[in-house]
Protein backbone atom coordinates (compact mmCIF):
# COMPACT_ATOMS: atom_id res chain seq x y z
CA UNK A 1 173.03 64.98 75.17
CA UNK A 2 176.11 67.48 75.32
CA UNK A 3 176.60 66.91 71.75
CA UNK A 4 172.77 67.97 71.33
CA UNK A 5 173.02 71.13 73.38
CA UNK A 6 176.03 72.28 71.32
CA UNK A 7 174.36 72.49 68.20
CA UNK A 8 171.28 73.02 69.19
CA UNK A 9 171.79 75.93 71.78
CA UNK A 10 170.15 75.15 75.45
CA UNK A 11 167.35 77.82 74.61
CA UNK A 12 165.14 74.75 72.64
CA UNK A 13 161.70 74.89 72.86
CA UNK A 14 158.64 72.68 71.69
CA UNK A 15 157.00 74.85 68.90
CA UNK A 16 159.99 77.06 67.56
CA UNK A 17 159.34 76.29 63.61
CA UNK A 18 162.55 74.84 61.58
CA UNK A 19 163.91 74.16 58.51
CA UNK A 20 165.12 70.38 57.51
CA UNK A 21 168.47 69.76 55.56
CA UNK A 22 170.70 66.89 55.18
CA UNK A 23 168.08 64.41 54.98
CA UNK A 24 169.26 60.96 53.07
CA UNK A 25 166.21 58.85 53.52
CA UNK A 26 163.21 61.19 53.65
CA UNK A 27 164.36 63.59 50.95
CA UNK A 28 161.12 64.63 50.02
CA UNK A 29 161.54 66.94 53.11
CA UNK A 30 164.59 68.88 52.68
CA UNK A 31 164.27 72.08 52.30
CA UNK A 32 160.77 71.87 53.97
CA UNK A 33 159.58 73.48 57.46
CA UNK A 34 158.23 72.04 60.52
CA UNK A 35 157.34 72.80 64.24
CA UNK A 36 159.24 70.89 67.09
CA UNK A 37 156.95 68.86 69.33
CA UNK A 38 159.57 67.48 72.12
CA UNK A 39 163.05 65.90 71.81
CA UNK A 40 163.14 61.91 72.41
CA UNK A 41 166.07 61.32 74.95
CA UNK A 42 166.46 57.64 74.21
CA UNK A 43 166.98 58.52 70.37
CA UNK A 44 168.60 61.61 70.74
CA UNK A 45 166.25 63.08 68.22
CA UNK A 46 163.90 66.08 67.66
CA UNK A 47 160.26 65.26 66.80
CA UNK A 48 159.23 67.29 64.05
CA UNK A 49 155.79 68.01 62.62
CA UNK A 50 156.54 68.52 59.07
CA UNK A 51 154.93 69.64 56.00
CA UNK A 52 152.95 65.73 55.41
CA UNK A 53 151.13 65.98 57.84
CA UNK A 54 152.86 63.75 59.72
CA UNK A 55 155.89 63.37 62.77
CA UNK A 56 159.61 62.59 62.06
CA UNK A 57 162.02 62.07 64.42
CA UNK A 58 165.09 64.03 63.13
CA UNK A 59 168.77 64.53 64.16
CA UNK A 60 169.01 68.15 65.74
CA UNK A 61 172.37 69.15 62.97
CA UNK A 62 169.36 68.46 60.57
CA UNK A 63 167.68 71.34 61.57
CA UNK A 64 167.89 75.06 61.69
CA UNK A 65 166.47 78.25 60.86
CA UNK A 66 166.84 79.93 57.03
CA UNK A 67 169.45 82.17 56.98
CA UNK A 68 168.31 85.48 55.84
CA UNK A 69 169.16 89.32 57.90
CA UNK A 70 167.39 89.64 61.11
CA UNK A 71 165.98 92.95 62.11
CA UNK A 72 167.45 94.85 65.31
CA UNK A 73 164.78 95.07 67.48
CA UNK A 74 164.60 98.02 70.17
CA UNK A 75 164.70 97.66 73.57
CA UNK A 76 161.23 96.28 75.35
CA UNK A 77 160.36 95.20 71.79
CA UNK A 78 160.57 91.43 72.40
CA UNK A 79 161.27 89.47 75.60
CA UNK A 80 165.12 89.17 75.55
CA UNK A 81 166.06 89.64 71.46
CA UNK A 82 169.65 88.17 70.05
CA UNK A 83 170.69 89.71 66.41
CA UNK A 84 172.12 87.10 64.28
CA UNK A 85 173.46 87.69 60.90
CA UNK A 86 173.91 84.02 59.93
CA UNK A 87 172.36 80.69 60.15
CA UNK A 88 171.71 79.50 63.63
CA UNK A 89 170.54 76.29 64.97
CA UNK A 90 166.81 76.32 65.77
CA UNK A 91 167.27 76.62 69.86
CA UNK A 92 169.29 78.88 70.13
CA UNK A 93 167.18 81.66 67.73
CA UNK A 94 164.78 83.05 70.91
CA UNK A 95 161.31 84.17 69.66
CA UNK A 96 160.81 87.02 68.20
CA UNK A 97 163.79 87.96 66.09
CA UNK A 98 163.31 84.73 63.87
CA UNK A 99 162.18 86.67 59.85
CA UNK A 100 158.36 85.86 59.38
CA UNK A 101 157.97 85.51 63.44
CA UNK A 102 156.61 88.78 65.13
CA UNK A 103 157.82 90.02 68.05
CA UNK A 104 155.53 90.54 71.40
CA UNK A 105 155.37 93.68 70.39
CA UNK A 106 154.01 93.81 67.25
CA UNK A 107 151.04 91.14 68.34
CA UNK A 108 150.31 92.41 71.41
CA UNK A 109 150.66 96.36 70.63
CA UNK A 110 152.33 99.09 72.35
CA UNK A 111 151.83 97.56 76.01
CA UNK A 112 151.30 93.97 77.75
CA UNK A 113 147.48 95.16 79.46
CA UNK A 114 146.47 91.99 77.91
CA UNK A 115 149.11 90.11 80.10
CA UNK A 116 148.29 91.47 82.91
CA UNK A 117 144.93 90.72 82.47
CA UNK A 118 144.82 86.98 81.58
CA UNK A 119 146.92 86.76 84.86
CA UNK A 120 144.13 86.47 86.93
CA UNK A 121 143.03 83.32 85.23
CA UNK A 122 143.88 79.93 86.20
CA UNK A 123 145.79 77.51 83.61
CA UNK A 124 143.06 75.75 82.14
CA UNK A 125 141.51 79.15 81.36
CA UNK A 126 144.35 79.73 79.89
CA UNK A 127 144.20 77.33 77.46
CA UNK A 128 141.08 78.04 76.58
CA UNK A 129 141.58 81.90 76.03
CA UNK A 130 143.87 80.90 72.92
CA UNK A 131 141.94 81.85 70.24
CA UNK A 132 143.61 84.13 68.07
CA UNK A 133 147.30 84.83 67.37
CA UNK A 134 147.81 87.39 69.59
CA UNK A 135 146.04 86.10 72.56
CA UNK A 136 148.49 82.58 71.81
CA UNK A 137 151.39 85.26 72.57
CA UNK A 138 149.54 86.92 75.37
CA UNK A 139 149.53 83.65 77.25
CA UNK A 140 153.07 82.84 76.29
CA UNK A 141 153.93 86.07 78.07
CA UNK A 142 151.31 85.75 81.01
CA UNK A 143 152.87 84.31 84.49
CA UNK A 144 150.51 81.65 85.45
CA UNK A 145 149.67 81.84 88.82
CA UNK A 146 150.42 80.25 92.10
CA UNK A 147 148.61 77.43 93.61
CA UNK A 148 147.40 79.77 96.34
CA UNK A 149 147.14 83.22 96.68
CA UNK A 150 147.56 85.65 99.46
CA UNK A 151 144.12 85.80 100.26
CA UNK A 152 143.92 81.79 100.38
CA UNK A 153 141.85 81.22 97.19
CA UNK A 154 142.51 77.97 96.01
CA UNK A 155 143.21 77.74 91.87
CA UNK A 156 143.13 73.88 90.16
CA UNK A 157 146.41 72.43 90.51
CA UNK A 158 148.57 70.89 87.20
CA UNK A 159 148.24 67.05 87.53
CA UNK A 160 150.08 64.84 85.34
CA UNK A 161 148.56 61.62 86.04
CA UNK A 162 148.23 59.67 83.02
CA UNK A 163 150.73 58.54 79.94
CA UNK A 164 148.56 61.21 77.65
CA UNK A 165 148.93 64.13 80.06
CA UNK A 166 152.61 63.14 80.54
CA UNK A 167 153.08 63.25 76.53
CA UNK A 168 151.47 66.78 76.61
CA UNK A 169 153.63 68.47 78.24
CA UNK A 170 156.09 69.08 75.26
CA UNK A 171 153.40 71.03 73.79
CA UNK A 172 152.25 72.53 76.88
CA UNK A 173 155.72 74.18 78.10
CA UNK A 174 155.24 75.65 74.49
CA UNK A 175 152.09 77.05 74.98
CA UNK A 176 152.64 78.08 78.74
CA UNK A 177 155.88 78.82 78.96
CA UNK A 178 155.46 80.20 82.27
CA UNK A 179 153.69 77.73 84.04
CA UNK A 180 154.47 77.85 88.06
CA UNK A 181 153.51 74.84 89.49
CA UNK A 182 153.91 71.18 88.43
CA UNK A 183 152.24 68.24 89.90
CA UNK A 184 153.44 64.46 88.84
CA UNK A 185 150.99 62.31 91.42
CA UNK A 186 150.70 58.92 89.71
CA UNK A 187 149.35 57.06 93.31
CA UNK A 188 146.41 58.71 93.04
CA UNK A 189 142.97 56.83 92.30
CA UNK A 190 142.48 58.02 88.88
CA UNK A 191 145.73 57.87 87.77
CA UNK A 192 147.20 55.36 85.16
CA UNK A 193 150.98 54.02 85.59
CA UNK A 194 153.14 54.99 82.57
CA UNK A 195 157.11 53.98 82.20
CA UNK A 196 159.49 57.05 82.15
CA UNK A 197 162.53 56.82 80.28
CA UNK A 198 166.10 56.22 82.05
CA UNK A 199 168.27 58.51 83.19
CA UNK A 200 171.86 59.09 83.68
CA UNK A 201 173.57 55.72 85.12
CA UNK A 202 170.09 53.89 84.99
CA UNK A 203 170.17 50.45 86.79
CA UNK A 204 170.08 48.69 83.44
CA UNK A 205 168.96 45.17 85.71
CA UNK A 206 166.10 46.91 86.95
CA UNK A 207 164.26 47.94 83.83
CA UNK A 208 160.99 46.31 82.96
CA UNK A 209 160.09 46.28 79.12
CA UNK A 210 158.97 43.68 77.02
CA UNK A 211 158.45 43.75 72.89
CA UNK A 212 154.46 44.93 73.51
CA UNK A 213 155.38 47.53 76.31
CA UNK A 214 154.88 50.67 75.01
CA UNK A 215 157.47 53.26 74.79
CA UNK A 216 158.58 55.14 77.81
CA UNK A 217 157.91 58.58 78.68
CA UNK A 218 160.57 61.22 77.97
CA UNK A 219 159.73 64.14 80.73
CA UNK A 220 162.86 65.77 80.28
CA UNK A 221 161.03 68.84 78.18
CA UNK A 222 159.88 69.91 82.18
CA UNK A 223 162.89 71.57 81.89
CA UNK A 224 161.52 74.33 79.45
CA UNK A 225 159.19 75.74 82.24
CA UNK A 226 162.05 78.10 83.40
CA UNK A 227 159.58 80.24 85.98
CA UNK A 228 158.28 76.73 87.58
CA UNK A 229 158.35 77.51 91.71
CA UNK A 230 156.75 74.10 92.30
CA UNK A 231 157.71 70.81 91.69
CA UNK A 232 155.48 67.51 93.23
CA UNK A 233 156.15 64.11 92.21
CA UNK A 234 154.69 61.12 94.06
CA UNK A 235 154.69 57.59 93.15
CA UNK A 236 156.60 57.89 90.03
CA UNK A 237 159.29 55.06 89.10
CA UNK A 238 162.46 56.66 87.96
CA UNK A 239 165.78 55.11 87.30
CA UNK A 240 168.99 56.87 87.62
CA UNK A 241 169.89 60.80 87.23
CA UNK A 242 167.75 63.20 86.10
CA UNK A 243 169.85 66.39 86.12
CA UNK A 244 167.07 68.64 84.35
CA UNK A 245 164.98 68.28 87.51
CA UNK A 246 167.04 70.40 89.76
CA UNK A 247 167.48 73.23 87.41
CA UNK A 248 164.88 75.67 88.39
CA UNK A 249 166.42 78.82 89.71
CA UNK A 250 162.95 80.01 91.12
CA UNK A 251 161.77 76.60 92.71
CA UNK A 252 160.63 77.30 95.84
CA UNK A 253 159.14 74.16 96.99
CA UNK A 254 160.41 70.43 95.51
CA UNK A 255 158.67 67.50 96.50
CA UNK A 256 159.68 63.73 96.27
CA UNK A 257 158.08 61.10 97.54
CA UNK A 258 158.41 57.44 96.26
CA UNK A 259 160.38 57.95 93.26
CA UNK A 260 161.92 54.34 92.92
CA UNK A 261 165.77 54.58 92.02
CA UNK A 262 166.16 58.72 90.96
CA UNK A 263 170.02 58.88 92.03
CA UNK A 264 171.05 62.49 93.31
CA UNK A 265 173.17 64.38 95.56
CA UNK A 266 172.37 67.24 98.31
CA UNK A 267 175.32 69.21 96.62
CA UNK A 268 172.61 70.27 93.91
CA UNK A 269 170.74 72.02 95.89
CA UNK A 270 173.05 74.86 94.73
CA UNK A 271 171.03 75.65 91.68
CA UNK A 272 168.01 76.34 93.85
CA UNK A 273 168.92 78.68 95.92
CA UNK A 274 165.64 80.26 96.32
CA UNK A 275 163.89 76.75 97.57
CA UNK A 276 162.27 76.97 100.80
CA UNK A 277 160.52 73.55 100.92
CA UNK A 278 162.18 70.27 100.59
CA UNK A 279 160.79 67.02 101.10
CA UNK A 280 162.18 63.98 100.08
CA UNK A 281 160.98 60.79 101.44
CA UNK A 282 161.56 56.82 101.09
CA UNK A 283 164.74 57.37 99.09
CA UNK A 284 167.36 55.37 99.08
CA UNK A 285 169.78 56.40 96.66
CA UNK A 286 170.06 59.75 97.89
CA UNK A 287 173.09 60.95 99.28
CA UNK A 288 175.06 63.80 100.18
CA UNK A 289 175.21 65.91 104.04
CA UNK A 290 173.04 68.28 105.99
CA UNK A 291 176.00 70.14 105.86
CA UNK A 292 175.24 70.64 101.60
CA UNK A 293 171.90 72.34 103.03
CA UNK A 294 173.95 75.49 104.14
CA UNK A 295 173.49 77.01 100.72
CA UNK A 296 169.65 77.21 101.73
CA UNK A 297 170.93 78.78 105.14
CA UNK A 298 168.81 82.28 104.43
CA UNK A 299 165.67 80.85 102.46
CA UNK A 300 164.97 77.19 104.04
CA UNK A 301 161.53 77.08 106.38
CA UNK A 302 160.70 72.96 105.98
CA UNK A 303 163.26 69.98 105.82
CA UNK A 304 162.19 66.51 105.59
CA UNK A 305 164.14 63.99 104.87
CA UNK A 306 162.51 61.11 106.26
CA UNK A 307 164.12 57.49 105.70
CA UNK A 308 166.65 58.60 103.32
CA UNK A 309 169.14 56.31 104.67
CA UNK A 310 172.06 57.59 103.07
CA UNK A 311 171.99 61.06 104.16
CA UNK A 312 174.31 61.92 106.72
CA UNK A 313 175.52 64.46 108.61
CA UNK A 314 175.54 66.62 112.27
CA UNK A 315 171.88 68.09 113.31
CA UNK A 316 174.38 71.02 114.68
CA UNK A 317 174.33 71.89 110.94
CA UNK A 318 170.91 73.24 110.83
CA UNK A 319 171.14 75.22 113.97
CA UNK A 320 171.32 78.46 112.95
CA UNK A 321 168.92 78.55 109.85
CA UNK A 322 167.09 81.61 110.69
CA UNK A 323 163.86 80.76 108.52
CA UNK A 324 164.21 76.95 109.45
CA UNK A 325 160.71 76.39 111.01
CA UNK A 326 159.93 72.42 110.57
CA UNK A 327 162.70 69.33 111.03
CA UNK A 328 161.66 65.55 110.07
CA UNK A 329 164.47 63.09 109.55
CA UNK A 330 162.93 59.97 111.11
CA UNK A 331 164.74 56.96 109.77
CA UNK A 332 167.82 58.42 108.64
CA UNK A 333 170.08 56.52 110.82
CA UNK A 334 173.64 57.90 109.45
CA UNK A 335 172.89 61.40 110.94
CA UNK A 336 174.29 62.19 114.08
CA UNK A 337 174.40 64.64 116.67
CA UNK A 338 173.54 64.87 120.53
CA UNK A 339 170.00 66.87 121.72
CA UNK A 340 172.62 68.24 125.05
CA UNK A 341 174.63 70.15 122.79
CA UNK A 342 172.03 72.31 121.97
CA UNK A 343 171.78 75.80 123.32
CA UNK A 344 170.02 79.37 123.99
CA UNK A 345 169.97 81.08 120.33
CA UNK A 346 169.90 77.21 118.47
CA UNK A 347 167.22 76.35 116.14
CA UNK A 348 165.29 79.57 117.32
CA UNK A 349 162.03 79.47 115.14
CA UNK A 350 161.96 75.68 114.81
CA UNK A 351 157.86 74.70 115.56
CA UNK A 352 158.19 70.46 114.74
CA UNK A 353 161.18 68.63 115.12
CA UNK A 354 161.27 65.22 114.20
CA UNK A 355 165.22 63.09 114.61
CA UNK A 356 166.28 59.63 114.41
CA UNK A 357 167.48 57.53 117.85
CA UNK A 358 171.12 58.05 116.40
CA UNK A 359 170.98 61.82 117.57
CA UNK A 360 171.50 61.10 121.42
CA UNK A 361 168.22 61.97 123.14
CA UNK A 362 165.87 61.93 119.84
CA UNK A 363 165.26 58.23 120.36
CA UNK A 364 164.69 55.90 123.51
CA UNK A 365 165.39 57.25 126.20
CA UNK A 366 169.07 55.17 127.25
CA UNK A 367 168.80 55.22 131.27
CA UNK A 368 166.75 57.25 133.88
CA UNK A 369 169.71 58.98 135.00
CA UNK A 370 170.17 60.38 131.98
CA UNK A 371 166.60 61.58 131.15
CA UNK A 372 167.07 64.93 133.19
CA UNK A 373 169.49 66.24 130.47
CA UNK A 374 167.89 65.47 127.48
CA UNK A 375 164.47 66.93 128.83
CA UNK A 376 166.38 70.10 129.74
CA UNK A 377 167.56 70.25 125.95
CA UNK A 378 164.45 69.72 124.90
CA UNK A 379 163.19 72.30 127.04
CA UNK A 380 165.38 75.05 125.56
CA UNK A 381 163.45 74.18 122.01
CA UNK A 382 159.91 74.27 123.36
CA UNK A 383 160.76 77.93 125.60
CA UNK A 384 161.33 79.39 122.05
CA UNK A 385 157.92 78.08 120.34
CA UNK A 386 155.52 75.98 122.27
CA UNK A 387 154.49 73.65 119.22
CA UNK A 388 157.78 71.41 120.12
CA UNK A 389 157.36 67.96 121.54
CA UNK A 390 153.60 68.79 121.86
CA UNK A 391 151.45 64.97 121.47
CA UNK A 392 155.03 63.49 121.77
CA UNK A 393 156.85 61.12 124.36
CA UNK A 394 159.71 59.76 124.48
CA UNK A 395 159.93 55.97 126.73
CA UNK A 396 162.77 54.53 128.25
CA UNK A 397 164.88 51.94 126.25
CA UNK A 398 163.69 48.39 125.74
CA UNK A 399 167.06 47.09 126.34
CA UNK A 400 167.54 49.52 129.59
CA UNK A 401 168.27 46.76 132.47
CA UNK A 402 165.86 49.21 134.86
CA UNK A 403 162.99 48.26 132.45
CA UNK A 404 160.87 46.02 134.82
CA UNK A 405 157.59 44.44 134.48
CA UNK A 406 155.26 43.13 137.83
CA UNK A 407 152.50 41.94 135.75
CA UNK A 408 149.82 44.21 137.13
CA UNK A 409 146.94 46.05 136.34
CA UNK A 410 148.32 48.41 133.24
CA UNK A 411 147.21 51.40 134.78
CA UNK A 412 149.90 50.80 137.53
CA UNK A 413 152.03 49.38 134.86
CA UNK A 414 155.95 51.02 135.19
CA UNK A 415 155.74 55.26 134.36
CA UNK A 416 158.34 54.09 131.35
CA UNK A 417 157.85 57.56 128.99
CA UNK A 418 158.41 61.25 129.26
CA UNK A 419 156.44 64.06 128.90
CA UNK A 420 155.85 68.02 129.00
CA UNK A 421 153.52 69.28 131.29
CA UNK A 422 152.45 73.09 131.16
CA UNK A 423 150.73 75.28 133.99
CA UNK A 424 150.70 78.69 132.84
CA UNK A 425 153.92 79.44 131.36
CA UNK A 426 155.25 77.81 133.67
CA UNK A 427 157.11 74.57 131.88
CA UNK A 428 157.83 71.20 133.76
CA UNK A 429 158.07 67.56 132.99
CA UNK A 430 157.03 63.68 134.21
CA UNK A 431 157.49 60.58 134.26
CA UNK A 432 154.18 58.36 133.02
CA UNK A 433 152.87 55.41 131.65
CA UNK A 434 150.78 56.81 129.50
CA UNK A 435 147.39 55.95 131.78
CA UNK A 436 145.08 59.01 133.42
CA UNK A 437 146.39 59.05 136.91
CA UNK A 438 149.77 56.91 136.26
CA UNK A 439 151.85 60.19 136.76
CA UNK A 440 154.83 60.74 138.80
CA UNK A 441 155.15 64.00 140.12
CA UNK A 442 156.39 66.68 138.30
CA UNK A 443 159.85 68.11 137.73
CA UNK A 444 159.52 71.84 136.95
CA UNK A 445 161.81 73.71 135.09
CA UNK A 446 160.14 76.99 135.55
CA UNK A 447 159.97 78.74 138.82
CA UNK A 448 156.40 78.90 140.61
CA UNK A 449 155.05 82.79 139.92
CA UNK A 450 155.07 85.25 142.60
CA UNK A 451 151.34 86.01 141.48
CA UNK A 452 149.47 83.20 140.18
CA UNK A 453 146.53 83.36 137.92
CA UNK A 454 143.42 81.67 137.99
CA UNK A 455 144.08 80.10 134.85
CA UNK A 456 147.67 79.00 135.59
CA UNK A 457 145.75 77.93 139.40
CA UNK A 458 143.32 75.48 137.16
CA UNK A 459 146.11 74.10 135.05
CA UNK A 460 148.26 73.14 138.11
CA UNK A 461 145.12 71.47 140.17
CA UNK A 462 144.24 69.90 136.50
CA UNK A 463 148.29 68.25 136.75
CA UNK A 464 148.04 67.22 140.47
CA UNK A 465 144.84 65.20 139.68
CA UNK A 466 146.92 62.96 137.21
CA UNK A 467 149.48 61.79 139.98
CA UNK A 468 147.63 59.42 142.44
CA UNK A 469 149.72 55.45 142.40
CA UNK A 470 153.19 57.50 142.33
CA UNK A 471 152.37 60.11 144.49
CA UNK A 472 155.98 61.51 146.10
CA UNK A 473 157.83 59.37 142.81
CA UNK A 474 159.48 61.99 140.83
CA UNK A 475 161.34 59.22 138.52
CA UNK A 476 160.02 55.74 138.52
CA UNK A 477 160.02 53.62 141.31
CA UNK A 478 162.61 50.15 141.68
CA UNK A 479 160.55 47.31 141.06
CA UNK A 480 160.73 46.90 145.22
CA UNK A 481 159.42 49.83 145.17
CA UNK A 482 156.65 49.73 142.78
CA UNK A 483 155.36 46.73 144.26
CA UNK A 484 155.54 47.86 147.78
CA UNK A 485 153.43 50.62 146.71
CA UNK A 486 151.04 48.22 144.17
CA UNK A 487 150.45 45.85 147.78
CA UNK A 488 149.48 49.51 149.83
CA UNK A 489 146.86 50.01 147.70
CA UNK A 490 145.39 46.69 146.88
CA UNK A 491 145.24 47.01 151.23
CA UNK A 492 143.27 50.22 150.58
């Protein structure tokens, strides 16, 4: 592949038209031209459609562009012109100082109105508005647009979900070069399963193909979409590295899920460094630290990183993201960290925050004595945004030796979780077993207003009706205790 990009340029793309030389078998076509469709990664090979009609696969030193002088062009004439005064391989000739190719200029006129204009259509409008040579380059030139816009209206999404579609895209990065948003979703209903090709350091013993199987899938022309800003793949099987993947200087939101064996490292994340989404679940063979994250430090607002069991690292790390707003790294049992270290100032416009039992006080909850503590860390996060630890309890340990069980009724069961309770503004927690009125009392961590309102008045009355069995229990009873209290009431 580096032998490829040498004399081929890395400015390839599907469609640029070529000259063949050097042939020994198919002779007949030297001296011929042809288009590119997409280069074939397992052969190492350009596909060609040449003058017969039909498609070659052909070494890239077989092909290049005639030599012949290439006009100057002017500044704002062509979108980003190189003069060459000798032959050039076929990449690295950008479009529209090729002889016999006119530049932007020329097709579209003195301005780019029409640009502007085809902007507001969606990308299968797009396709359809090429009718004519200069509305081809018009759409070449046009930035397709987002997913969403500002004013939330919804445009069709990109789906590759089929072998066909996945084939297409060779030709497609050709015809819209500046395609935004990419969608690979293969679990859906309607989709079709298709083989993609290896990567780097493939895991030769996992690879599936028999004689009839047909060929798999090179995606690696995904890489010609140089404005892409979204990337979603779900449910597709890769094997190995895929470097071309993480080259998108303007991705702002990546999505993995269920990706099989695709072998990477955090440390890339250094050629995105305008992402503000990442989500990469259910892989295993990713690896790297939190700490490789820091080069996201001013643009990051989402993490998740669920069950990607190799990922390690400090939760400290992420403390002082200042866009940082959502946290999910449930399963990923290497990362460390402890919830008490947190302070004032720390993760300051996290809203969801979702860590694995190996951060101390993210998990089960390891003694009663200790609970106090890692509620009061937990309260620091939910002063600073009120959408932390909502719906969400944390119990105490199954292998805690205060654990006890007096096989009773389970609304008197043991008050074995944790949760926030909220009056007001005024911020507390308690102990409960998860029952209406199986409540200890609560342990408030706000002061009680000088002033009360009627609303913060209703809220309180609306907590006090929740603790009836452990009335005057602020932390679980002993199991003497709790069935002392089970027998008083049984007499009531």
């Amino acid at each position: 592949l580096i032998e490829m990009e040498e004399s081929m340029g890395n400015d390839a793309h599907a469609g640029d038209e070529v000259e063949i030389s050097g042939l020994s078998k198919l002779v007949h076509l030297n001296g011929t031209k042809g288009r590119l469709v997409r280069f074939v990664n397992e052969v190492k090979r350009w596909s060609v459609e040449c003058c017969d009609d039909r498609t070659h696969e052909i070494k890239p030193e077989n092909l290049s562009v005639p030599a012949a002088p290439i006009r100057e062009t002017k500044a704002g004439e062509s979108l980003g012109v190189t003069s060459y005064a000798r032959k050039k391989p076929a990449y690295a000739i950008m479009r529209g100082t090729v002889p016999n190719h006119p530049s932007v200029k020329e097709v579209l006129g003195n301005t780019y109105i029409l640009p502007n204009i085809l902007g507001f259509l969606n990308w299968k409008e797009l396709l359809q508005a090429r009718v004519c040579r200069r509305w081809r380059e018009a759409v070449r030139c046009t930035p397709v647009p987002e997913s969403r816009t500002a004013d939330s209206w919804q445009t069709p999404e990109l789906y590759v979900g089929n072998r066909e579609a996945a084939e297409a895209l060779g030709w497609l990065s050709n015809a819209l070069p500046m395609l935004t948003s990419l969608n690979f979703l293969t679990n859906l209903g309607k989709s079709k399963f298709f083989q993609v090709a290896n990567g780097e350091d493939a895991e030769l013993s996992l690879t599936v193909r028999n004689r009839n199987s047909p060929r798999p899938v090179d995606i690696s022309c995904i890489a010609n979409f140089h404005h892409l800003r979204n990337l979603t793949i779900h449910g597709l099987y890769l094997n190995g590295r895929y470097p071309f993947l993480f080259e998108f200087s303007n991705l702002r939101t990546l999505d993995f899920y269920d990706l099989g064996r695709l072998k990477w490292d955090l440390s890339i994340l250094v050629n995105m460094p305008n992402l503000e989404k990442l989500t990469c679940i259910s892989n295993n063979s990713l690896t790297g630290s939190l700490s490789d994250t820091r080069v996201l430090k001013e643009t990051l607002k989402q993490l998740c990183l669920s069950h990607c069991t190799k990922v390690d690292g400090n939760l400290k790390e992420l403390a002082d993201f200042p866009m940082l707003r959502d946290i999910s790294l449930h399963g990923c049992k290497n990362i460390i960290g402890d919830i008490r270290d947190i302070r004032p100032g720390d993760f300051q416009f996290i809203e969801s925050m979702g860590i694995p039992p190996s951060v101390w006080g993210g998990g089960d909850l390891p003694s009663i004595e200790e609970t106090p503590d890692i509620m009061r860390a937990w309260y620091i996060l939910k002063k600073q945004h009120s959408s932390v630890f909502t719906n969400m309890r944390l119990g105490l340990s199954d292998d805690s030796p205060e654990r006890y069980d007096n096989n009773v009724h389970h609304s008197r069961e043991m008050p074995s979780h944790v949760e926030f309770v909220q009056a007001g503004n005024r911020l507390g927690w308690r102990w409960t077993n998860c029952v209406s009125s199986g409540a200890c009392e609560t342990n408030w961590l706000d002061p009680e207003p000088s002033n009360p309102s009627l609303r913060y008045t209703k809220e309180l009355q609306k907590i006090d009706d929740g603790v009836t069995f452990y009335e005057g229990f602020f932390a679980p009873p002993t199991q003497g205790e709790h069935l002392q209290r089970y027998s008083e009431f049984r007499g009531w």
